[in-house]
N, C-alpha and C. Protein backbone atom coordinates (compact mmCIF):
# COMPACT_ATOMS: atom_id res chain seq x y z
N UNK A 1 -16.71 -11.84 13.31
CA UNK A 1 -16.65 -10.40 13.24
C UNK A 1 -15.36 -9.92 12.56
N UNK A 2 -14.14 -10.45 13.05
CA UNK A 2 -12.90 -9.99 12.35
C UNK A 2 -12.95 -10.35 10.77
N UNK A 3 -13.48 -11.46 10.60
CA UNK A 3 -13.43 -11.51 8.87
C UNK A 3 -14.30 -11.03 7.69
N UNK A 4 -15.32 -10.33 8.99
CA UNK A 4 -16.09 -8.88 8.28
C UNK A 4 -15.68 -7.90 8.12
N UNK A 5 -14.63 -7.55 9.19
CA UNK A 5 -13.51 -6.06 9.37
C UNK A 5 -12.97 -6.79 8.05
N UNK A 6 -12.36 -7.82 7.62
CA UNK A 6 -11.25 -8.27 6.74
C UNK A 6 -11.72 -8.10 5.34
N UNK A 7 -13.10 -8.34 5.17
CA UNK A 7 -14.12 -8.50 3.81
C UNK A 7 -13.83 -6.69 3.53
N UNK A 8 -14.29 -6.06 4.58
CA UNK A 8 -14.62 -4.94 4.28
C UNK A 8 -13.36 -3.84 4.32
N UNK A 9 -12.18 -4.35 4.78
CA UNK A 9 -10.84 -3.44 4.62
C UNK A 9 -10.60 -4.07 3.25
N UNK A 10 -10.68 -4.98 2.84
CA UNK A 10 -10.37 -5.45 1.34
C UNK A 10 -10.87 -4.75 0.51
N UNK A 11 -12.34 -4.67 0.57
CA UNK A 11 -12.89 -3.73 -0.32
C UNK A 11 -12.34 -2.38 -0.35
N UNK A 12 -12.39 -1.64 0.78
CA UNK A 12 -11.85 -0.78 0.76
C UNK A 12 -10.34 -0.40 0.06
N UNK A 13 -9.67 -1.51 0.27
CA UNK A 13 -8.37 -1.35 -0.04
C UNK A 13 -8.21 -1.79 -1.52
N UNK A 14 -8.96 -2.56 -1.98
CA UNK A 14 -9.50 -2.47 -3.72
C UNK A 14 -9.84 -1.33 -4.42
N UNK A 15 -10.80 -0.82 -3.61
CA UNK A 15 -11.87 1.13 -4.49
C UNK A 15 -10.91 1.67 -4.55
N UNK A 16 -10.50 2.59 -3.02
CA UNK A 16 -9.48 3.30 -3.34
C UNK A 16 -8.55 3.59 -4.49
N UNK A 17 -7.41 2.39 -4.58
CA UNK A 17 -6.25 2.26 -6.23
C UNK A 17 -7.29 2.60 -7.40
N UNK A 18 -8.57 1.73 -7.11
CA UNK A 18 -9.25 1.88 -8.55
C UNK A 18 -9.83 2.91 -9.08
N UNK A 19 -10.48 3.76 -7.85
CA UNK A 19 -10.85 4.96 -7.78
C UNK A 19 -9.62 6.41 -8.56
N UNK A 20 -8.70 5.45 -7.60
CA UNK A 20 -7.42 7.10 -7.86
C UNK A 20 -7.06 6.47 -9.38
N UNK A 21 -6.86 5.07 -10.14
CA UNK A 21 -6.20 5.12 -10.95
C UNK A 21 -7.46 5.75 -12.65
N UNK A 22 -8.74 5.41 -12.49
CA UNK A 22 -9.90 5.94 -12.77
C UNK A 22 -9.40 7.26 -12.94
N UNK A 23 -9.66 8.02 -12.01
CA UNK A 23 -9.58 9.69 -12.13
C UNK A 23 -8.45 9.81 -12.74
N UNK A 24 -6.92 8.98 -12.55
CA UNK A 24 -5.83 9.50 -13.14
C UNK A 24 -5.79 9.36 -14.82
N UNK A 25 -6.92 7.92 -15.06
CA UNK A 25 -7.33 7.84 -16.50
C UNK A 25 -7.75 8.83 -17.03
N UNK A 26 -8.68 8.90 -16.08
CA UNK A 26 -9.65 10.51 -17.10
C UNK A 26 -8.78 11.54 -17.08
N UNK A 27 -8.11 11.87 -15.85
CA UNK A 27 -7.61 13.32 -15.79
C UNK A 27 -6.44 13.23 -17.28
N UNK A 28 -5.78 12.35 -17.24
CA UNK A 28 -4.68 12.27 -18.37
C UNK A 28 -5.42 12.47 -20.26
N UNK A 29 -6.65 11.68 -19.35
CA UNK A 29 -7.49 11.61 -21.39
C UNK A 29 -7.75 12.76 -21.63
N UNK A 30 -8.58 13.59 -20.57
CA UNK A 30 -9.06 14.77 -20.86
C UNK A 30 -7.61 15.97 -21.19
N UNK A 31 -6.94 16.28 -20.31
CA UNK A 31 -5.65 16.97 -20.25
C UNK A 31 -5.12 16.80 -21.89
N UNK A 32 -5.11 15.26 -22.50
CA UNK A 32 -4.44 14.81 -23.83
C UNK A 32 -5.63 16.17 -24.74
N UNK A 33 -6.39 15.70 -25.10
CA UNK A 33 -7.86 15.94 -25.42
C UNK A 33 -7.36 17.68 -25.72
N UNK A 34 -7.61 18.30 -24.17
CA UNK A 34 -7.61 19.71 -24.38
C UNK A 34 -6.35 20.10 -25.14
N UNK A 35 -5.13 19.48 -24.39
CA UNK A 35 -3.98 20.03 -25.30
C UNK A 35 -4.13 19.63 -26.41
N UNK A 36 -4.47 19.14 -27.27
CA UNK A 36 -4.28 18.31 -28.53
C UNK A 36 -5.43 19.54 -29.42
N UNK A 37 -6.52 19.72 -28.90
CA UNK A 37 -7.32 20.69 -29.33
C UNK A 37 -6.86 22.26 -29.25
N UNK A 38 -6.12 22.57 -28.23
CA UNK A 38 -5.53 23.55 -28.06
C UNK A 38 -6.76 24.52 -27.09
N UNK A 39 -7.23 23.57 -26.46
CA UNK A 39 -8.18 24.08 -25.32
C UNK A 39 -7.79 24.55 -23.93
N UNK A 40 -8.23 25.44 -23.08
CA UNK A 40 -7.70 25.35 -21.81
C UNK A 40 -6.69 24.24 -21.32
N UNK A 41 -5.53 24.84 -20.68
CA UNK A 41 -5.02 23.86 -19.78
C UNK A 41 -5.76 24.09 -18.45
N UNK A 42 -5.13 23.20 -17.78
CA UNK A 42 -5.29 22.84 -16.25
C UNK A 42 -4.30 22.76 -15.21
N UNK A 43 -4.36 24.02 -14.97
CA UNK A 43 -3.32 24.46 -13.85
C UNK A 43 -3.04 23.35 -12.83
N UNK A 44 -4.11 23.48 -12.47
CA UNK A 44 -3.98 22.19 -11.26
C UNK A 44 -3.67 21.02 -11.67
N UNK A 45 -3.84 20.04 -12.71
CA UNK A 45 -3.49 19.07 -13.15
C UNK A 45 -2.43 18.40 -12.37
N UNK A 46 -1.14 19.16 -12.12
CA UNK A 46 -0.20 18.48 -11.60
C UNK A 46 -0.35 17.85 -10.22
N UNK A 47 -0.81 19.20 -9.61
CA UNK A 47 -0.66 18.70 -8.03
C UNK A 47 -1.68 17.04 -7.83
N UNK A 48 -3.19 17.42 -8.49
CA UNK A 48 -3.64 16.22 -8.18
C UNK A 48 -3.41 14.87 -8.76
N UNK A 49 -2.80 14.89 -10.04
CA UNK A 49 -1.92 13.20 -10.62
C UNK A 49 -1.19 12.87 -9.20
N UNK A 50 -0.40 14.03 -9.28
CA UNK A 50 0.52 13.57 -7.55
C UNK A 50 -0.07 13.13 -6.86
N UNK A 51 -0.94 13.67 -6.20
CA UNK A 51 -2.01 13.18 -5.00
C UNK A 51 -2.46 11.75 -5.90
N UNK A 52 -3.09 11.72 -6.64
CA UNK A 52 -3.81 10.53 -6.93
C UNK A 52 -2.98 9.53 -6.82
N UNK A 53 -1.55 9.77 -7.34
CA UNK A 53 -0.53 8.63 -7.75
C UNK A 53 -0.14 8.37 -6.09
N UNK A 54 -0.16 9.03 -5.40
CA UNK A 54 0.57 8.68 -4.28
C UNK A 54 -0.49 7.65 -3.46
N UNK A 55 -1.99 8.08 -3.14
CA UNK A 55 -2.77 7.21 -3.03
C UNK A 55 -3.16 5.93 -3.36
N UNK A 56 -3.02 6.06 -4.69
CA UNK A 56 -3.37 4.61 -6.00
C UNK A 56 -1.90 3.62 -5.52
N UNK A 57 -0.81 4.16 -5.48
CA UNK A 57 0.47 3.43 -5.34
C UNK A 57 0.78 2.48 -3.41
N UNK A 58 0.41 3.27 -3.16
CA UNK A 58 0.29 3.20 -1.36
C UNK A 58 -0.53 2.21 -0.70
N UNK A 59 -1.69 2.94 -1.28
CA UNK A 59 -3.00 1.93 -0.90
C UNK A 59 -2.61 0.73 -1.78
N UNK A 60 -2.46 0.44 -2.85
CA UNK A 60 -2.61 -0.69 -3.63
C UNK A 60 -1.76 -1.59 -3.28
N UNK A 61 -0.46 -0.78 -2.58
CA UNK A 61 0.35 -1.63 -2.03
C UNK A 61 -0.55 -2.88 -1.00
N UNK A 62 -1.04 -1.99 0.05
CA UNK A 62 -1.45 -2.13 1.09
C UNK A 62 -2.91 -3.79 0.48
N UNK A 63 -3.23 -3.37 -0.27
CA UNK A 63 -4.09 -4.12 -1.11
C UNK A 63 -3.32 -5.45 -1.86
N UNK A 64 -2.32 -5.54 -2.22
CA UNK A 64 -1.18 -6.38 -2.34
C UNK A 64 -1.12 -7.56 -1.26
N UNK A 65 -0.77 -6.48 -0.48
CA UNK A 65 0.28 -6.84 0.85
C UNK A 65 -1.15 -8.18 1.63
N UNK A 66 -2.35 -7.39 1.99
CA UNK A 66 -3.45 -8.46 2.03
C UNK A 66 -3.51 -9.65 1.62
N UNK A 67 -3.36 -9.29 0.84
CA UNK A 67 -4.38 -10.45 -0.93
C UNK A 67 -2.45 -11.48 -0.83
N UNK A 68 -1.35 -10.78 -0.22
CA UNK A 68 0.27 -11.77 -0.77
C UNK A 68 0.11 -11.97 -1.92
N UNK A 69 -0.13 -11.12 -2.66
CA UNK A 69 -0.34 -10.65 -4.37
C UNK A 69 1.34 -10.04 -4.36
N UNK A 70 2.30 -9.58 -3.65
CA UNK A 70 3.23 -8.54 -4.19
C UNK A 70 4.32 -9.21 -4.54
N UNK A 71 5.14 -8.60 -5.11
CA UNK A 71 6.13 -9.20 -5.26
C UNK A 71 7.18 -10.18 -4.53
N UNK A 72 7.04 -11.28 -4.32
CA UNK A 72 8.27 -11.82 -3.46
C UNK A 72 8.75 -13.19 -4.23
N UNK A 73 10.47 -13.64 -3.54
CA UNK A 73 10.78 -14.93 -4.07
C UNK A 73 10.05 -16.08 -3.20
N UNK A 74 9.63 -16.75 -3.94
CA UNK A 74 9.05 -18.05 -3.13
C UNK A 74 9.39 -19.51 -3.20
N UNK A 75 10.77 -19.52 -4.00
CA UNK A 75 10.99 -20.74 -4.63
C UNK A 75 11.90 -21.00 -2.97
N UNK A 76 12.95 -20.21 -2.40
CA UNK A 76 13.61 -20.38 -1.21
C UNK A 76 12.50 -21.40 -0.39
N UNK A 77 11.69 -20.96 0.10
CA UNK A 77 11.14 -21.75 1.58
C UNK A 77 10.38 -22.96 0.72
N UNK A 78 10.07 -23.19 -0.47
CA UNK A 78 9.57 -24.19 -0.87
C UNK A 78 10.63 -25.42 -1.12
N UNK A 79 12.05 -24.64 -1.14
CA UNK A 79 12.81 -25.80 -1.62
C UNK A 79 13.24 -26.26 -0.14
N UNK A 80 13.37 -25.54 1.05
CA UNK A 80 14.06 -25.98 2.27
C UNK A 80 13.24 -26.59 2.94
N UNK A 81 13.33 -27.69 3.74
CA UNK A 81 12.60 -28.80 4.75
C UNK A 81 11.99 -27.79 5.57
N UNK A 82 10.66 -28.56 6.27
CA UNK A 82 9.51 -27.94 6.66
C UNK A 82 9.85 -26.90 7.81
N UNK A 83 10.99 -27.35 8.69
CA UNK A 83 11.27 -26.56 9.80
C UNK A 83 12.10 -25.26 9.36
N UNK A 84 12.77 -26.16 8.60
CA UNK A 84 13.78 -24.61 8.12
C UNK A 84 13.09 -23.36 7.29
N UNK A 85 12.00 -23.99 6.49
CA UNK A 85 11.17 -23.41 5.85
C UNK A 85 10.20 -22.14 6.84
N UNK A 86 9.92 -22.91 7.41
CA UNK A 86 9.02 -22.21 8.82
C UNK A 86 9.76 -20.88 9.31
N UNK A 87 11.16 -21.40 9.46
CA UNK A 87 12.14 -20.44 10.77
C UNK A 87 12.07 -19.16 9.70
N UNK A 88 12.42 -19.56 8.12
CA UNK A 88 12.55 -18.34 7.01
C UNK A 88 11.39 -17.48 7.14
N UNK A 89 10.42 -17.79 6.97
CA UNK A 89 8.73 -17.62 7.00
C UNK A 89 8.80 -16.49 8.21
N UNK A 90 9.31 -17.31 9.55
CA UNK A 90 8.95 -16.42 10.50
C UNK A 90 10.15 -15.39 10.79
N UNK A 91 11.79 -15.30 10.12
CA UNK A 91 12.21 -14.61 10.35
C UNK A 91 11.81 -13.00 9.12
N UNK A 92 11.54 -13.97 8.41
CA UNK A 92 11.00 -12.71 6.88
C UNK A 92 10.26 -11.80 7.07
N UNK A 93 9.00 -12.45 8.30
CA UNK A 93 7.75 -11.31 8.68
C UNK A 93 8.51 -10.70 9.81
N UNK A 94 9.58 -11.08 10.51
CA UNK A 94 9.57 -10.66 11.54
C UNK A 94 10.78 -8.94 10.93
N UNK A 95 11.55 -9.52 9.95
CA UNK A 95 12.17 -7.91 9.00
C UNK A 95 11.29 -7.22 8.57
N UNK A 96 10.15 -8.33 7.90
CA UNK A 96 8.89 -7.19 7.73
C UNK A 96 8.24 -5.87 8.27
N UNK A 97 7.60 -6.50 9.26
CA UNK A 97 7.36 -6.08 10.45
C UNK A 97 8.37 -4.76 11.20
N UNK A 98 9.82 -4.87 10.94
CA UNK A 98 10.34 -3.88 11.57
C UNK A 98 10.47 -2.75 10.43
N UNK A 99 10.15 -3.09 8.89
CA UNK A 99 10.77 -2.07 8.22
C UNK A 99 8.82 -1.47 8.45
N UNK A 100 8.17 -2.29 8.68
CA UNK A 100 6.57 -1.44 8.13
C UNK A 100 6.33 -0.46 9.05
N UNK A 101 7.08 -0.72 10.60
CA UNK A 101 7.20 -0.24 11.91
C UNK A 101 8.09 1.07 11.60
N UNK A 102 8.86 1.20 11.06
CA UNK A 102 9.31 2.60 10.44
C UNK A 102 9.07 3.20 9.60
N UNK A 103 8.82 2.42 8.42
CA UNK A 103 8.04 3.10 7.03
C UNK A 103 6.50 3.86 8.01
N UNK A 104 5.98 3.61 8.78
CA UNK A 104 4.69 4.10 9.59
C UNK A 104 5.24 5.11 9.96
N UNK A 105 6.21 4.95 11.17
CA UNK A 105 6.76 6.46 12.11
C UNK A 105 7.06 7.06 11.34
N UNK A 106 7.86 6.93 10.23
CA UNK A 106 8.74 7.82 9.22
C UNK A 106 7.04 8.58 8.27
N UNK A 107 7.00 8.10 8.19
CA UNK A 107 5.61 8.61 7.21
C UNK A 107 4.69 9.51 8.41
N UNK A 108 4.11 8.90 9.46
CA UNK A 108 3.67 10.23 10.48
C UNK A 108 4.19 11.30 10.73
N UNK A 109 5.64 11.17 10.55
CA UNK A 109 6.44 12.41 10.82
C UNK A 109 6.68 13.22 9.58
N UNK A 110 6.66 12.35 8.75
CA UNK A 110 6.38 13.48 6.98
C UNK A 110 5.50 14.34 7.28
N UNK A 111 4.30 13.13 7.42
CA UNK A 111 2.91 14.10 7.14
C UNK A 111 2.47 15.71 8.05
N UNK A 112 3.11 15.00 9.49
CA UNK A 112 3.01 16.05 10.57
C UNK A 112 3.95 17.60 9.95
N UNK A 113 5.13 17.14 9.41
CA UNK A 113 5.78 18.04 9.29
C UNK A 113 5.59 18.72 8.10
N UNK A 114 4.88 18.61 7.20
CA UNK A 114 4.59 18.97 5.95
C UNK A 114 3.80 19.97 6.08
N UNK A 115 4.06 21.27 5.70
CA UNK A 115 3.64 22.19 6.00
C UNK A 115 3.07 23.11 4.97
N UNK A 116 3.52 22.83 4.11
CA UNK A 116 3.37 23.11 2.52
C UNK A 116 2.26 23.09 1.78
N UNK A 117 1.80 24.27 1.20
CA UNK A 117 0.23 24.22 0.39
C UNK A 117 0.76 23.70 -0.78
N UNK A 118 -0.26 23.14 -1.76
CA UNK A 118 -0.04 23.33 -3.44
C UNK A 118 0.03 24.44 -4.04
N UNK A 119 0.93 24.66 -5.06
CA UNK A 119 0.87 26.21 -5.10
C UNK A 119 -0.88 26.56 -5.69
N UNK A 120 -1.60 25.72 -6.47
CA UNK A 120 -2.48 26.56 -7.01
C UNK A 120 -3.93 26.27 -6.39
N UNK A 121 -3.74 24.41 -6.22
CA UNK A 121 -5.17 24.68 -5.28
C UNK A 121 -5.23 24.53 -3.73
N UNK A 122 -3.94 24.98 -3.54
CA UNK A 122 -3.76 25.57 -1.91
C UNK A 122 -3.99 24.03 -0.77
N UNK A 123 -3.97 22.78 -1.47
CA UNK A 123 -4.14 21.72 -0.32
C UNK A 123 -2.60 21.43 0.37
N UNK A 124 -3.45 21.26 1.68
CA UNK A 124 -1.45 20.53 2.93
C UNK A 124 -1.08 19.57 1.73
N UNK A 125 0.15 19.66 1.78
CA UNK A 125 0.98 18.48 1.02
C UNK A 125 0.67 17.20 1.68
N UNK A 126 0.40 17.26 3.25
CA UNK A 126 0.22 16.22 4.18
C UNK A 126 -0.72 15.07 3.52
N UNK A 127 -1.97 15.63 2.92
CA UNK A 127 -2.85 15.00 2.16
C UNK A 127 -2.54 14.19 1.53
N UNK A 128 -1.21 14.25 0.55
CA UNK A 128 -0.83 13.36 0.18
C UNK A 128 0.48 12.23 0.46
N UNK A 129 0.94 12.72 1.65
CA UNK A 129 2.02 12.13 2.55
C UNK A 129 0.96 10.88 3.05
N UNK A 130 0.24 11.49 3.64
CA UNK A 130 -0.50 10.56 5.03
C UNK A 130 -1.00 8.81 4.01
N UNK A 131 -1.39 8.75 2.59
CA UNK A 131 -1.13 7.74 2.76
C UNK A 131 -0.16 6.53 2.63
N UNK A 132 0.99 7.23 3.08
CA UNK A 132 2.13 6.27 3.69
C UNK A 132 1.80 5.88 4.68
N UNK A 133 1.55 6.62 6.09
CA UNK A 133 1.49 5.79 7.07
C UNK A 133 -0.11 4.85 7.33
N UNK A 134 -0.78 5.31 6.21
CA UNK A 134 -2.18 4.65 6.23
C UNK A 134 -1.84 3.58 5.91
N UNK A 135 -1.13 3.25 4.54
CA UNK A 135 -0.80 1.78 4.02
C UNK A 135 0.34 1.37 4.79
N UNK A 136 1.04 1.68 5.71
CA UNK A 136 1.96 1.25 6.29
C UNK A 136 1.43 0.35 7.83
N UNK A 137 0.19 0.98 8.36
CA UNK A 137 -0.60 0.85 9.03
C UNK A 137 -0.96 -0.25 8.65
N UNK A 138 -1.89 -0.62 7.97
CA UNK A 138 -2.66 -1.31 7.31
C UNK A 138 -1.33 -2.96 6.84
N UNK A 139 -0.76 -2.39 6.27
CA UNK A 139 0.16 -4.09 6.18
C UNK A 139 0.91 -4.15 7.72
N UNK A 140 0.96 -3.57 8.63
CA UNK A 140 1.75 -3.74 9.73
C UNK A 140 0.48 -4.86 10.21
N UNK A 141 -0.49 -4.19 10.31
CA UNK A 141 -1.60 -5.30 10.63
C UNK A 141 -1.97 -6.46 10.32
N UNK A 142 -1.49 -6.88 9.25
CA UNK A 142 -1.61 -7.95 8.66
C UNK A 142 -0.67 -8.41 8.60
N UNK A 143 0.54 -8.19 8.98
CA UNK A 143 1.90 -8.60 8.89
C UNK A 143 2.07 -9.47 10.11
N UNK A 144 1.54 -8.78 11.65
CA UNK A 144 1.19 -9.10 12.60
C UNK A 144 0.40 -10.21 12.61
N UNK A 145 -0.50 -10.59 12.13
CA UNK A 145 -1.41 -11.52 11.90
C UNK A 145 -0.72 -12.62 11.26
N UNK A 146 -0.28 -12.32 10.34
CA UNK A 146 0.55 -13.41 9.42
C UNK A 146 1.62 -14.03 10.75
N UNK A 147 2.55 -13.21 11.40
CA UNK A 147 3.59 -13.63 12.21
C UNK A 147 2.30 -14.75 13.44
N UNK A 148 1.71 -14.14 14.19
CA UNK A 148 0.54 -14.97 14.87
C UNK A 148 0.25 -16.14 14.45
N UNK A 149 -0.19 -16.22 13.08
CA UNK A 149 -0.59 -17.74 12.38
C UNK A 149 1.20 -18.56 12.23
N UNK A 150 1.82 -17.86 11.96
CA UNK A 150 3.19 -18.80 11.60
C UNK A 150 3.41 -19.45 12.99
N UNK A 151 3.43 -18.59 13.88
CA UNK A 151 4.13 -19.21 14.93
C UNK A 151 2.82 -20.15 16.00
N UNK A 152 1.95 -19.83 15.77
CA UNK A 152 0.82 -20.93 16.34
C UNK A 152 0.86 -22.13 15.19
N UNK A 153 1.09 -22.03 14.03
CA UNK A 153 0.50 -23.56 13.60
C UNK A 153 1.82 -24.53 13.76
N UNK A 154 0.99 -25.74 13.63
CA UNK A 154 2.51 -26.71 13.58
C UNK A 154 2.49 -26.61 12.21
N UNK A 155 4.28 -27.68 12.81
CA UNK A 155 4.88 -27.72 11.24
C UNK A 155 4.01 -28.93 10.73
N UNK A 156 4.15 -29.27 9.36
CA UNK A 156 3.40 -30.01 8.67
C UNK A 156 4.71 -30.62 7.61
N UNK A 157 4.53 -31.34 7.01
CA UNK A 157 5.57 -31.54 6.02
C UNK A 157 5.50 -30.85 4.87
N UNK A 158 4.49 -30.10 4.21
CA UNK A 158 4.21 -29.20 2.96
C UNK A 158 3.62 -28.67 3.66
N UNK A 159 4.66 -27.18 4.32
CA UNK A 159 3.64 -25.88 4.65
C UNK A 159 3.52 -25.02 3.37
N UNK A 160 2.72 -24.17 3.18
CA UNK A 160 1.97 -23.52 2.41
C UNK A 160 1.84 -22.44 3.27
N UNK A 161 2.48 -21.08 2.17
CA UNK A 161 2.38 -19.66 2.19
C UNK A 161 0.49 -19.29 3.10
């Protein structure tokens, strides 16, 4: 059952970026397009790139963070012996873990406090706050999981990420 929740937060956490970065394609081609023709602008234009970018960037993180697609050094725990390797592993998720644990609170308390319309198509700014603590959510969970597997398996002599 959990690696159906896992199949299907993946997906999810795939559409989303692709979805927002999609619309941010079009919205930018079309926007090029009209200005270039000297057609209507689009008032709104701005607010929603924002929104989209903040979504596409957040979530994709979060989509990253899953998949251990993101950026990190990995040559450290590969070069240090299996135990020492391990202790890095489990002290790394365990900084993890405390910054995702605030990047979350800190981001609920944006969103809560955001009070602010767009000026033109009148949406909460929150809309586009909230997915901080969604993707913050979301890798805390898996971060958790990751710390669980480190510290249940044995050591081995070539552990592997």
């Amino acid at each position: 059952m959990l690696a159906g929740i896992d199949r299907f937060a993946g997906a999810v956490l795939r559409a989303v970026p692709t979805f927002c970065f999609a619309a941010l394609f079009m919205l930018l081609f079309v926007n090029v397009i009209a200005r270039t023709f000297q057609l209507a602008g689009f008032s709104w234009f701005d607010e929603v790139v924002q929104g989209l970018f903040a979504w596409m960037v957040f979530i994709g993180t979060a989509a990253l963070w899953r998949e251990k697609d993101h950026f990190k050094v990995d040559w450290l725990p590969q070069a240090l012996p299996p135990r020492a390797s391990r202790i890095l592993r489990i002290v790394t998720c365990i900084l993890g873990i405390c910054f995702l644990i605030a990047m979350t609170r800190y981001g609920v308390d944006l969103t809560r406090k955001a009070r602010a319309l767009t000026p033109i198509l009148d949406l909460p700014t929150g809309l586009f706050y909230i997915s901080i603590p969604i993707s913050g959510a979301v890798m805390l969970v898996y971060s958790l999981a990751d710390l669980a597997r480190l510290l249940c398996r044995p050591i081995h002599s070539k552990e592997t990420t």
